[in-house]
PDB file of N, CA and C in Angstrom:
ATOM      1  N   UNK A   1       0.838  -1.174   0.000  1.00  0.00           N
ATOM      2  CA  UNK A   1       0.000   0.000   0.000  1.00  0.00           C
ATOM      3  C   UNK A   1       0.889   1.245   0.000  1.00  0.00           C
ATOM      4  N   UNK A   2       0.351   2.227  -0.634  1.00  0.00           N
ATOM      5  CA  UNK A   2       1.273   3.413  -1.086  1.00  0.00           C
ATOM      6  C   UNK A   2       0.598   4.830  -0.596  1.00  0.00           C
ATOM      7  N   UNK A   3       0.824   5.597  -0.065  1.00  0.00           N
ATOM      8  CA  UNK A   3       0.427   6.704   0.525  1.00  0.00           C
ATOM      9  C   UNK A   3       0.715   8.153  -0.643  1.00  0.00           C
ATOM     10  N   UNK A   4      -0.148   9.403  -0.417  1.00  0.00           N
ATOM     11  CA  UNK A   4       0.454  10.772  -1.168  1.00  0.00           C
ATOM     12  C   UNK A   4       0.122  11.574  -0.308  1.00  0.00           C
ATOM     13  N   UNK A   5       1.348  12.186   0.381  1.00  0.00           N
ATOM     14  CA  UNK A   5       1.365  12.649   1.673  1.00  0.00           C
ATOM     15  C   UNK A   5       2.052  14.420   1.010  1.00  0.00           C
ATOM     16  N   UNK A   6       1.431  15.226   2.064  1.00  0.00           N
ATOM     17  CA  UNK A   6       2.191  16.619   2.039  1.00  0.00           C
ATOM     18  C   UNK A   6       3.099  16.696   2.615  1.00  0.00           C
ATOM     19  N   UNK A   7       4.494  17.075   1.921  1.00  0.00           N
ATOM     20  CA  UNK A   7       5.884  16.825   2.752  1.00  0.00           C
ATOM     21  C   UNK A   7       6.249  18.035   4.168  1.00  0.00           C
ATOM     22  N   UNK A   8       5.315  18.865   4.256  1.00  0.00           N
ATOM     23  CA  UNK A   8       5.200  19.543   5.181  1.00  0.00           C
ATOM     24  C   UNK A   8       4.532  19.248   6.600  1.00  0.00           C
ATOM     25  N   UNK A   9       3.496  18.682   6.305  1.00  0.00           N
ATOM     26  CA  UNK A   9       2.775  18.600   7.127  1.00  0.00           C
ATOM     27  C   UNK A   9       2.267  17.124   7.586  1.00  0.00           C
ATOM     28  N   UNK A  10       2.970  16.355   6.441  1.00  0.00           N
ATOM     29  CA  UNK A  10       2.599  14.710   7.178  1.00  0.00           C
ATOM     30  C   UNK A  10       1.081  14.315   6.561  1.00  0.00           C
ATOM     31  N   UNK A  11       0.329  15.209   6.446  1.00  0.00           N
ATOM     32  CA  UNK A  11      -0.760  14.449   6.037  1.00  0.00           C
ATOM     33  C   UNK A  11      -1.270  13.448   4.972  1.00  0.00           C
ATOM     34  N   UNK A  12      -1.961  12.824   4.849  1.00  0.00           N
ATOM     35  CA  UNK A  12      -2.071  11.880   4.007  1.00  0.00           C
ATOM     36  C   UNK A  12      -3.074  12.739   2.963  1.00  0.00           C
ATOM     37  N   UNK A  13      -3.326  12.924   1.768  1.00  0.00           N
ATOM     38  CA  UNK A  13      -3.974  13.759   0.961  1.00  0.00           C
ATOM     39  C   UNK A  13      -4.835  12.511   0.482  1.00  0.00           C
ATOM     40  N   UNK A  14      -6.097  13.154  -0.013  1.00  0.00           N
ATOM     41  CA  UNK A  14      -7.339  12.071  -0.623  1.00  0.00           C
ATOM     42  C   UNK A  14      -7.414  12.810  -2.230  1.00  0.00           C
ATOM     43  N   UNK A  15      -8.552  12.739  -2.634  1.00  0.00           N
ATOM     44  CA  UNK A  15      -8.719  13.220  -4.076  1.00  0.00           C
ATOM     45  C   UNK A  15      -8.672  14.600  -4.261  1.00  0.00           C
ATOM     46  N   UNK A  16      -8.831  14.817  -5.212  1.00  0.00           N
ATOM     47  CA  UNK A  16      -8.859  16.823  -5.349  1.00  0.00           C
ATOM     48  C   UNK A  16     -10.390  16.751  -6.200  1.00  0.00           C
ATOM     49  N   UNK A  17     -11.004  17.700  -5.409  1.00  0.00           N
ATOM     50  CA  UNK A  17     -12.535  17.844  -5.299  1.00  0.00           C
ATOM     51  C   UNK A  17     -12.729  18.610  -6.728  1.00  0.00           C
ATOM     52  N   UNK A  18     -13.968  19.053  -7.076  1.00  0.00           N
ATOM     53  CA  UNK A  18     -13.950  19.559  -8.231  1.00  0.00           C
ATOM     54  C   UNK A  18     -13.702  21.279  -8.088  1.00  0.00           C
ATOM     55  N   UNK A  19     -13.554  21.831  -7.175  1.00  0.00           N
ATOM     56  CA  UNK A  19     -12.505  23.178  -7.256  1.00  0.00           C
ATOM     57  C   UNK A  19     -11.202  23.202  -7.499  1.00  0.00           C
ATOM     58  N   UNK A  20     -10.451  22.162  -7.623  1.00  0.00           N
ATOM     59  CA  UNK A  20      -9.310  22.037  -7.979  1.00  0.00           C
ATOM     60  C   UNK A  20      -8.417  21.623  -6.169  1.00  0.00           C
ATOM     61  N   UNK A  21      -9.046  21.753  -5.307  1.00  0.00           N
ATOM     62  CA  UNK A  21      -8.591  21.366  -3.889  1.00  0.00           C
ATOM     63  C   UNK A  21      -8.747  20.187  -3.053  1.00  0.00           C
ATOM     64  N   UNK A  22      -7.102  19.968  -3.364  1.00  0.00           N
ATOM     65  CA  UNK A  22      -6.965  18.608  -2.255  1.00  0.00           C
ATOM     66  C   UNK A  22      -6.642  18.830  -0.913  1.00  0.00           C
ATOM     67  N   UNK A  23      -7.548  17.885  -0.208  1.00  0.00           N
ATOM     68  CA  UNK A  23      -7.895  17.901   0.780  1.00  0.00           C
ATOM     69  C   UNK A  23      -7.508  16.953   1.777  1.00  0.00           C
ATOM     70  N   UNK A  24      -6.734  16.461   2.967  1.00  0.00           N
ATOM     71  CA  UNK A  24      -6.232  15.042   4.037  1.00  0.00           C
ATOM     72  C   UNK A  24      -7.658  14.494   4.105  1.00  0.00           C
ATOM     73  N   UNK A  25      -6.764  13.376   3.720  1.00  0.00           N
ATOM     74  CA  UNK A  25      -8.431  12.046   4.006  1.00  0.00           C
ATOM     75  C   UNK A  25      -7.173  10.749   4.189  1.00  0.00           C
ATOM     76  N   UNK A  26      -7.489  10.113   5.251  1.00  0.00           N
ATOM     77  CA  UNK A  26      -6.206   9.440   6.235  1.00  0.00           C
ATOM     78  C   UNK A  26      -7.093   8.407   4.875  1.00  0.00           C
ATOM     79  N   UNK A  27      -7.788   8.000   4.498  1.00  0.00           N
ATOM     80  CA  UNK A  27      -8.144   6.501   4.273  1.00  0.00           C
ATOM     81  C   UNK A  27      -8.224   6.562   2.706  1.00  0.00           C
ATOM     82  N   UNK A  28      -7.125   7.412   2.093  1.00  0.00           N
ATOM     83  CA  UNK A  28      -6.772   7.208   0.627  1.00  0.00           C
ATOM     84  C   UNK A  28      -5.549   6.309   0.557  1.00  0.00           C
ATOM     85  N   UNK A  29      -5.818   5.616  -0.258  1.00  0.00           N
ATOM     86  CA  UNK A  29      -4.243   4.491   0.005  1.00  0.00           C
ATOM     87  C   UNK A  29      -4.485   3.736  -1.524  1.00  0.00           C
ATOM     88  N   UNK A  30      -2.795   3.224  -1.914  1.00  0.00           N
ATOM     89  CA  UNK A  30      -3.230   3.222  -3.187  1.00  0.00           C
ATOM     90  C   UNK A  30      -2.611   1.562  -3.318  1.00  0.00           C
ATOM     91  N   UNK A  31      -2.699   1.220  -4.163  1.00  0.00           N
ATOM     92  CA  UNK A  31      -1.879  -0.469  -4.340  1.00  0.00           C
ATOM     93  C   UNK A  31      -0.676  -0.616  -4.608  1.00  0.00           C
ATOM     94  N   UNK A  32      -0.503   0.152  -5.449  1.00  0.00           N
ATOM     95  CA  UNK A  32       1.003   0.135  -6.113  1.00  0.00           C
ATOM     96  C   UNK A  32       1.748   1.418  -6.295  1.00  0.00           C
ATOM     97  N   UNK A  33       2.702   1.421  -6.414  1.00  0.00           N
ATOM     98  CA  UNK A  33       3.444   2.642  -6.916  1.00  0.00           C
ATOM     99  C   UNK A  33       2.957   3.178  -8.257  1.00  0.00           C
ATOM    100  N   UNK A  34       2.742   2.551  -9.027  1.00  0.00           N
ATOM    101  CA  UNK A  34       2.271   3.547 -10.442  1.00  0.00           C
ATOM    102  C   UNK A  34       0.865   3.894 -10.362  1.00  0.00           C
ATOM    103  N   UNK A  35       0.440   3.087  -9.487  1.00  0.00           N
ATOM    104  CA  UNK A  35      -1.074   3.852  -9.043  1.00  0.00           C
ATOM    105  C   UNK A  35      -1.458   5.196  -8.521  1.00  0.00           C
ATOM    106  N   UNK A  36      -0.349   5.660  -7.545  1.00  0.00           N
ATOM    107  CA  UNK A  36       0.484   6.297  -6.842  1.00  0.00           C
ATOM    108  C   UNK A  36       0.472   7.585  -7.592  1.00  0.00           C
ATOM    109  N   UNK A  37       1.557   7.529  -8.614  1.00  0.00           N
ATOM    110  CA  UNK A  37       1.836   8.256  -9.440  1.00  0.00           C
ATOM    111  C   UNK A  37       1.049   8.470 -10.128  1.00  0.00           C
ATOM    112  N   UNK A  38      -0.114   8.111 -10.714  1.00  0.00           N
ATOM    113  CA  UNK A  38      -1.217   8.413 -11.618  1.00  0.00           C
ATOM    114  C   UNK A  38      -2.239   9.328 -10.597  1.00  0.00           C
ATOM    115  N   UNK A  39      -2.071   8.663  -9.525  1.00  0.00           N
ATOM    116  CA  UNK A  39      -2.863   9.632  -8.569  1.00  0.00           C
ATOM    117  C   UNK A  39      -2.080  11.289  -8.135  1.00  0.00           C
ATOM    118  N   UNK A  40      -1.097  11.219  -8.019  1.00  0.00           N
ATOM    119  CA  UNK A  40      -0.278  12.688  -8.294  1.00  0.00           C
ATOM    120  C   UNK A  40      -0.223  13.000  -9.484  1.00  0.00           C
ATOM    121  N   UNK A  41      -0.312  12.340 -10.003  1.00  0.00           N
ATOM    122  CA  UNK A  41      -0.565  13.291 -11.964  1.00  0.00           C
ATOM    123  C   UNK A  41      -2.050  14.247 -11.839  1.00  0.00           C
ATOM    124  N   UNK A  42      -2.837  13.521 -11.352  1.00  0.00           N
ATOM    125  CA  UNK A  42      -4.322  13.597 -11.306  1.00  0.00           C
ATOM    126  C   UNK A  42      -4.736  14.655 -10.353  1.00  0.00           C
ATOM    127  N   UNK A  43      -3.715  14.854  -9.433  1.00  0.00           N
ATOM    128  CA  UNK A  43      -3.724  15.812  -8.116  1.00  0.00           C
ATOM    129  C   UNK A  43      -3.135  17.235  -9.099  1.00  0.00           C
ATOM    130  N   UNK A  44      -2.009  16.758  -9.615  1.00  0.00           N
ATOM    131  CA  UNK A  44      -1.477  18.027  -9.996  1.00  0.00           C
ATOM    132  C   UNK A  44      -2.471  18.852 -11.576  1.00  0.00           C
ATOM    133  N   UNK A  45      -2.544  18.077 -12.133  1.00  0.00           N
ATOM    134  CA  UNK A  45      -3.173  18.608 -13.019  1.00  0.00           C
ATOM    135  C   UNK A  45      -4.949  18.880 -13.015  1.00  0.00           C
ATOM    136  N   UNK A  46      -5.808  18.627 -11.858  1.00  0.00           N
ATOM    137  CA  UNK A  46      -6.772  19.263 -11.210  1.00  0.00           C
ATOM    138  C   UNK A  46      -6.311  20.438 -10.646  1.00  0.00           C
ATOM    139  N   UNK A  47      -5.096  20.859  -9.971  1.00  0.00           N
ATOM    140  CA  UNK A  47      -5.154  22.110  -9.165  1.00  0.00           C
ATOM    141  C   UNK A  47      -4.800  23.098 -10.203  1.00  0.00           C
ATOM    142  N   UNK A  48      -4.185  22.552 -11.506  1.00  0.00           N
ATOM    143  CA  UNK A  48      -3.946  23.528 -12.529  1.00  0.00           C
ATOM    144  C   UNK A  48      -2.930  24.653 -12.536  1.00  0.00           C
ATOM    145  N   UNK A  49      -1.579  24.147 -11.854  1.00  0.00           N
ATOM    146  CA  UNK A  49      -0.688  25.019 -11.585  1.00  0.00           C
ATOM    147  C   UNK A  49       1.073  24.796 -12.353  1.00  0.00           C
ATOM    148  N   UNK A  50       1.592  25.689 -12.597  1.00  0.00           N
ATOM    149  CA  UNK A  50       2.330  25.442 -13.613  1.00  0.00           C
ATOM    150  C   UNK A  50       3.621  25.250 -12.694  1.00  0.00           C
ATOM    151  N   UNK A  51       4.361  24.098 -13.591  1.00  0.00           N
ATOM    152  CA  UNK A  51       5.773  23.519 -12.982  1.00  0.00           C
ATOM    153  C   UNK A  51       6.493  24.285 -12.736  1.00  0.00           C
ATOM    154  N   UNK A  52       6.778  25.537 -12.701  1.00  0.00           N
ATOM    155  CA  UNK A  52       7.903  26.483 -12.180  1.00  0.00           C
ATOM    156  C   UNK A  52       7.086  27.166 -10.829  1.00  0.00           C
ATOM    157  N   UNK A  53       5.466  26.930 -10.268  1.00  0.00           N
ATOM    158  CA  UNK A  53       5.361  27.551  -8.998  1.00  0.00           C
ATOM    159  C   UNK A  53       5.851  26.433  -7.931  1.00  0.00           C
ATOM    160  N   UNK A  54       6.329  27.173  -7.127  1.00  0.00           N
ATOM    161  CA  UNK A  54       6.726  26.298  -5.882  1.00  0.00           C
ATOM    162  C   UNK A  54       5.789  25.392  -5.356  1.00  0.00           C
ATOM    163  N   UNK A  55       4.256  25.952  -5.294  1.00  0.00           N
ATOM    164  CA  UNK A  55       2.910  25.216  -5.050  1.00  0.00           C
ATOM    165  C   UNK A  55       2.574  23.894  -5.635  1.00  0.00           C
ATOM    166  N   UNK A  56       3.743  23.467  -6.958  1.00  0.00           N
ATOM    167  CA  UNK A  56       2.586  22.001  -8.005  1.00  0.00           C
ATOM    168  C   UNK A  56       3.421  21.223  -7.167  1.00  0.00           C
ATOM    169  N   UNK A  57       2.562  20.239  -7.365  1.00  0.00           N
ATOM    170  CA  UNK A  57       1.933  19.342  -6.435  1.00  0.00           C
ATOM    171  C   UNK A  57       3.432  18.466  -6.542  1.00  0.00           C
ATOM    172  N   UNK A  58       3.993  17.847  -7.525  1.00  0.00           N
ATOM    173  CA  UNK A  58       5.196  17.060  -7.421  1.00  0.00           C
ATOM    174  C   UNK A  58       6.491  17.927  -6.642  1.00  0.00           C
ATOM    175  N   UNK A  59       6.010  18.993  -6.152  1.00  0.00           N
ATOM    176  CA  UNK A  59       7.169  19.670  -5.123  1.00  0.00           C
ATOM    177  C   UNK A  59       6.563  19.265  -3.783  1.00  0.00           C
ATOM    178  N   UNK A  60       5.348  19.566  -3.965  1.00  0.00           N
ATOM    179  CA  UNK A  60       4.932  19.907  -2.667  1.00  0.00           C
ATOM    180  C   UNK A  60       4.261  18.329  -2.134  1.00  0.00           C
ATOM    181  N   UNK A  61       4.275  17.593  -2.846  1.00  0.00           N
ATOM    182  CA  UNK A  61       3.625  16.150  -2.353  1.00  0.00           C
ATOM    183  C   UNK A  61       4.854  14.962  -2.168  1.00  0.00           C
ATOM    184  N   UNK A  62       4.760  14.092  -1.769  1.00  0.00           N
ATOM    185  CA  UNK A  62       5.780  12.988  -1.923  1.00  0.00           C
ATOM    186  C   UNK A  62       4.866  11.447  -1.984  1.00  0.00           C
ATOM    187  N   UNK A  63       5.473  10.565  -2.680  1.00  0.00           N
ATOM    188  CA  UNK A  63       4.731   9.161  -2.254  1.00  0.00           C
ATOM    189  C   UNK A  63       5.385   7.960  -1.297  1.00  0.00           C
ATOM    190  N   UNK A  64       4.947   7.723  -0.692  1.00  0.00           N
ATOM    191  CA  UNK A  64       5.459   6.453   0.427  1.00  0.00           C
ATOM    192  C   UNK A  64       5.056   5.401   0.987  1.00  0.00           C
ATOM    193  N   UNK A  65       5.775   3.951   0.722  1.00  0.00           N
ATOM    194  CA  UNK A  65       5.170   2.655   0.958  1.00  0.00           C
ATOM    195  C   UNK A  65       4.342   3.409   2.386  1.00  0.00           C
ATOM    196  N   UNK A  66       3.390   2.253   2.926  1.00  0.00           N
ATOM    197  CA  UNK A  66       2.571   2.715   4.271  1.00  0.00           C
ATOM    198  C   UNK A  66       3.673   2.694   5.610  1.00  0.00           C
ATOM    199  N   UNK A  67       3.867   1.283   5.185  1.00  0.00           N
ATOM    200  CA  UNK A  67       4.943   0.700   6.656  1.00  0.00           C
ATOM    201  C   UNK A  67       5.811   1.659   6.614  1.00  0.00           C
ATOM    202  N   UNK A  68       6.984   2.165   5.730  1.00  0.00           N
ATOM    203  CA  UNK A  68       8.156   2.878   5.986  1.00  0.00           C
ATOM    204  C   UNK A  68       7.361   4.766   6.304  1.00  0.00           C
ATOM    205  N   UNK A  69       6.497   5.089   5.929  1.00  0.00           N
ATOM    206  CA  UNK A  69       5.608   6.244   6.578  1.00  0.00           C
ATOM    207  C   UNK A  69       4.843   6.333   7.241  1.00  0.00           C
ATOM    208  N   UNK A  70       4.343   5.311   8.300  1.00  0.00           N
ATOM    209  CA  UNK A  70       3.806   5.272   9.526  1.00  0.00           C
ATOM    210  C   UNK A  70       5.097   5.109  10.711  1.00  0.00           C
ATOM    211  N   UNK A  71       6.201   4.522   9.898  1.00  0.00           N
ATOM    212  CA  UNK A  71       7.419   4.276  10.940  1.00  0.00           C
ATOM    213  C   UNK A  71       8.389   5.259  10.670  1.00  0.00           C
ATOM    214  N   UNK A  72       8.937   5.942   9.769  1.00  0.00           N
ATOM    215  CA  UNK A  72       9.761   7.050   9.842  1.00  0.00           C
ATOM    216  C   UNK A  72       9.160   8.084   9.367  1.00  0.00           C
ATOM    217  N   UNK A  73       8.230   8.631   8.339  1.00  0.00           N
ATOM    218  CA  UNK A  73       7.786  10.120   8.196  1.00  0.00           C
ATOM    219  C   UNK A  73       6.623  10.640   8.624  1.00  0.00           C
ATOM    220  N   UNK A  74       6.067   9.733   9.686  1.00  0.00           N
ATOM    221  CA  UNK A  74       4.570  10.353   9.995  1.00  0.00           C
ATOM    222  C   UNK A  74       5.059  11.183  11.411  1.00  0.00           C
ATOM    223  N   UNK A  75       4.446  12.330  11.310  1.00  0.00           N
ATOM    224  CA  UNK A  75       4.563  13.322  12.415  1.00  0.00           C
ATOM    225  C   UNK A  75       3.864  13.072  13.492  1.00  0.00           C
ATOM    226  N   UNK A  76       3.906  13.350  14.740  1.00  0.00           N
ATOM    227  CA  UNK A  76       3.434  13.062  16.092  1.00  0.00           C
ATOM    228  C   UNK A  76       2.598  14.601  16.495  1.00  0.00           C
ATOM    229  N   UNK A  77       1.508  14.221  17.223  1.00  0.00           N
ATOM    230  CA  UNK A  77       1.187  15.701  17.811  1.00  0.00           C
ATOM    231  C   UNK A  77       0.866  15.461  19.243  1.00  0.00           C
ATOM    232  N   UNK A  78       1.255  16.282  20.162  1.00  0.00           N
ATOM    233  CA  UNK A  78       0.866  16.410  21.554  1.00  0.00           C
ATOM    234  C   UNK A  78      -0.538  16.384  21.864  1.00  0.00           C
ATOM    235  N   UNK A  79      -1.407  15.608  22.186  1.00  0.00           N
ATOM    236  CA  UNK A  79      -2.378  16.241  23.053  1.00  0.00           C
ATOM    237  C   UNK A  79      -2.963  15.480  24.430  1.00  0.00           C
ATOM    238  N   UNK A  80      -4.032  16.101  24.834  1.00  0.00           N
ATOM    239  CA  UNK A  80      -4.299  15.839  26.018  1.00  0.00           C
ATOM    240  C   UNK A  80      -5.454  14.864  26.354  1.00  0.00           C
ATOM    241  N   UNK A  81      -5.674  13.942  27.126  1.00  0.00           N
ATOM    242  CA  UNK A  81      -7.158  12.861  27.154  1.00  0.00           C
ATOM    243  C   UNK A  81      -8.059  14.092  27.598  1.00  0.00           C
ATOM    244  N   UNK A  82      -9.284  13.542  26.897  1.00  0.00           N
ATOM    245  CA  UNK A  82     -10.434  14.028  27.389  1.00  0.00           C
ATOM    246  C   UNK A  82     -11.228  14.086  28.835  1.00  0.00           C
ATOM    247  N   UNK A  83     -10.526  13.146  28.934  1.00  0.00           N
ATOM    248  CA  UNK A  83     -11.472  12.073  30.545  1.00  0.00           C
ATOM    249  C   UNK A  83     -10.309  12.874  31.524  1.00  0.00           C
ATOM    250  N   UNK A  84      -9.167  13.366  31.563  1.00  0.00           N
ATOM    251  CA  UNK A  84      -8.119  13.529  32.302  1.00  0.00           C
ATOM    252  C   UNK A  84      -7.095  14.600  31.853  1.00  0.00           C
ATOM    253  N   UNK A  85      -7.411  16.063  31.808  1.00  0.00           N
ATOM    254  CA  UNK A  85      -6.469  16.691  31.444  1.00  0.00           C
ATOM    255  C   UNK A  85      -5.482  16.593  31.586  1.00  0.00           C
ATOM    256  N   UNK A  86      -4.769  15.881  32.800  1.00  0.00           N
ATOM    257  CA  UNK A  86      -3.275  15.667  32.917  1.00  0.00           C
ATOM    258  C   UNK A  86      -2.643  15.162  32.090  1.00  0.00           C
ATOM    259  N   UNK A  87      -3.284  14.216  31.523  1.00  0.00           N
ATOM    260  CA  UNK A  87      -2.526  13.157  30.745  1.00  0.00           C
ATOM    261  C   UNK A  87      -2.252  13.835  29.682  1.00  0.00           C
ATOM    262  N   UNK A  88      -0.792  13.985  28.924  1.00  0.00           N
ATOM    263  CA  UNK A  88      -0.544  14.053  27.613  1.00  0.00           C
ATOM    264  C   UNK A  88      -0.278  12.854  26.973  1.00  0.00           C
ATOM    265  N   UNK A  89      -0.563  12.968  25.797  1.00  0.00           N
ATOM    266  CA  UNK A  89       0.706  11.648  24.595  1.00  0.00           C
ATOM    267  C   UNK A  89       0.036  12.350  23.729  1.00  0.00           C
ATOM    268  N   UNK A  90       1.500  11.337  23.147  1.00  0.00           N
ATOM    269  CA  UNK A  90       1.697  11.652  21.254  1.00  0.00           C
ATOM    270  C   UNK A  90       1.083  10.842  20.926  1.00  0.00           C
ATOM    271  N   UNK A  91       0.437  11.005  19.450  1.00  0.00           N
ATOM    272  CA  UNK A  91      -0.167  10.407  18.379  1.00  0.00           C
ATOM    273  C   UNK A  91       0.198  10.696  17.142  1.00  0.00           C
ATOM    274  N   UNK A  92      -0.395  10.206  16.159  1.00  0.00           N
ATOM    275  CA  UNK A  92      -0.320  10.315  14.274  1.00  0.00           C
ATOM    276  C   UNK A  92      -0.991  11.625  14.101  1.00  0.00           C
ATOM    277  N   UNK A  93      -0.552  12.216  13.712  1.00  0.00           N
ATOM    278  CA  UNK A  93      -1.145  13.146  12.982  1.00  0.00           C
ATOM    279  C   UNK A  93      -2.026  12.864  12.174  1.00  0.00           C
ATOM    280  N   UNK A  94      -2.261  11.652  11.515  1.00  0.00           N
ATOM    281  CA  UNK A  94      -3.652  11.193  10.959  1.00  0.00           C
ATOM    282  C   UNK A  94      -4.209  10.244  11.873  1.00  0.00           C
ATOM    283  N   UNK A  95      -4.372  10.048  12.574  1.00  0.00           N
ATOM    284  CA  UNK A  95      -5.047   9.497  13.278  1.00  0.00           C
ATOM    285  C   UNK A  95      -6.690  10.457  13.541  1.00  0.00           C
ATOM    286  N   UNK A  96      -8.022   9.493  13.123  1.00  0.00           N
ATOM    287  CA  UNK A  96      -9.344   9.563  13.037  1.00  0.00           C
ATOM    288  C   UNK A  96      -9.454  10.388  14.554  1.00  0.00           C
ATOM    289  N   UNK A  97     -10.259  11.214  14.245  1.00  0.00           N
ATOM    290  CA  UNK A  97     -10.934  11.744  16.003  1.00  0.00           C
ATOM    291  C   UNK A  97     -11.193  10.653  16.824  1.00  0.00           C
ATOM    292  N   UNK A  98     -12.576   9.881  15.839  1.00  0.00           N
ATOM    293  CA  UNK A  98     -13.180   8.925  16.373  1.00  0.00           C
ATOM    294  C   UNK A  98     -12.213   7.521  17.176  1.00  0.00           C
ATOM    295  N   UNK A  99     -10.630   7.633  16.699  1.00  0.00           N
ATOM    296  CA  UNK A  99     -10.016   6.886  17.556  1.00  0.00           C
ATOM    297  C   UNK A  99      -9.284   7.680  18.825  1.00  0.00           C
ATOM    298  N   UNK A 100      -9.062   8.790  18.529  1.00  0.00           N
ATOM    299  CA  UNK A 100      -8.136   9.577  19.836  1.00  0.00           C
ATOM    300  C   UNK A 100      -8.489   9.933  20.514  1.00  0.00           C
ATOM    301  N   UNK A 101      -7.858   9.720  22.122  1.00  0.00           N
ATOM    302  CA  UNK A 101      -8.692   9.902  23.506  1.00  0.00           C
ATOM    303  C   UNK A 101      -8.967  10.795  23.702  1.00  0.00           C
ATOM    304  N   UNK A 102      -8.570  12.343  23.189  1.00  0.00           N
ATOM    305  CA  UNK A 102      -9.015  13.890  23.283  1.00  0.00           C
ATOM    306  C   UNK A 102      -9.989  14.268  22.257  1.00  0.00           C
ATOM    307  N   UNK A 103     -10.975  13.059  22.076  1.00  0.00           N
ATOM    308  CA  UNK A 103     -12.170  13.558  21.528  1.00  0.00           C
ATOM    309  C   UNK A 103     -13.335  12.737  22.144  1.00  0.00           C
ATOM    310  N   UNK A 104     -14.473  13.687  22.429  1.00  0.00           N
ATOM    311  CA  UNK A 104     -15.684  12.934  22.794  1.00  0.00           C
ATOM    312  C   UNK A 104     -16.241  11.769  22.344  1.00  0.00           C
ATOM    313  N   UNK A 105     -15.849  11.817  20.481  1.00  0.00           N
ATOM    314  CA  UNK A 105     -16.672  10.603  20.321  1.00  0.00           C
ATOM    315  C   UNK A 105     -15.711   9.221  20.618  1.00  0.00           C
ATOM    316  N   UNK A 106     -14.803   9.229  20.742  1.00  0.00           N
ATOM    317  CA  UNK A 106     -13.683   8.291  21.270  1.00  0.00           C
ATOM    318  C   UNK A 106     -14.649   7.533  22.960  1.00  0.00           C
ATOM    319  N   UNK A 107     -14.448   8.394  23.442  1.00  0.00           N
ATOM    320  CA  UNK A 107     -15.238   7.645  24.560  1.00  0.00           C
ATOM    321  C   UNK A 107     -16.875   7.571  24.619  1.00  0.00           C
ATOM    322  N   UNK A 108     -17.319   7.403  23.976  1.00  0.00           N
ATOM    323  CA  UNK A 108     -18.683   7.825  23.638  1.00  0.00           C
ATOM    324  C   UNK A 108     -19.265   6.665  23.076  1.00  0.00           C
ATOM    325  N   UNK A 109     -18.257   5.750  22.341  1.00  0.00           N
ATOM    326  CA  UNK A 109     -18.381   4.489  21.807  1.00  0.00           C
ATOM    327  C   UNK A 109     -19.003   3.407  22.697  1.00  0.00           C
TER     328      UNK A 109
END
């Protein structure tokens, strides 16, 4: 499984909507590498931006097996449990609300 992640920010990117804007959606994942790449072709040429701005998408995107970007390039964020302000930990930066303990619907289940 192959990921198209923003090299800034870690996120996992989903389709680009019909304004030309892509948007993080943790549960886009692709099969293969040239799948991958057809899906950044498809990203870049929906947002409609020309290869010399810093903004197109093959600058600003990268692709990565899952395993080696859940284990070395996925970013961590601090936060706090819901049930227990004291408590901090780290998590994925993509990680679903609906799984992380600093959201209501997490315990709500």
């Amino acid at each position: 499984m192959f990921y198209i992640y923003e090299k800034s920010t870690t996120y996992i990117m989903g389709k680009t909507d019909k304004n030309g804007v892509t948007r993080p959606d943790h549960r886009q994942s692709y099969k293969t590498m040239s799948a991958a790449k057809a899906g950044l072709t498809r990203i870049a040429k929906a947002e409609g931006l020309l290869k010399t701005d810093p903004n197109y998408a093959e600058y600003r995107y990268a692709i990565c097996e899952a395993g080696l970007f859940h284990k070395l390039i996925e970013k961590q964020v601090k936060k706090t449990s819901l049930m227990d302000k004291t408590k901090e930990f780290m998590e994925p930066i993509n990680t679903p609300s609906y799984m992380s303990p600093s959201s209501e619907s997490y315990w709500s289940m």
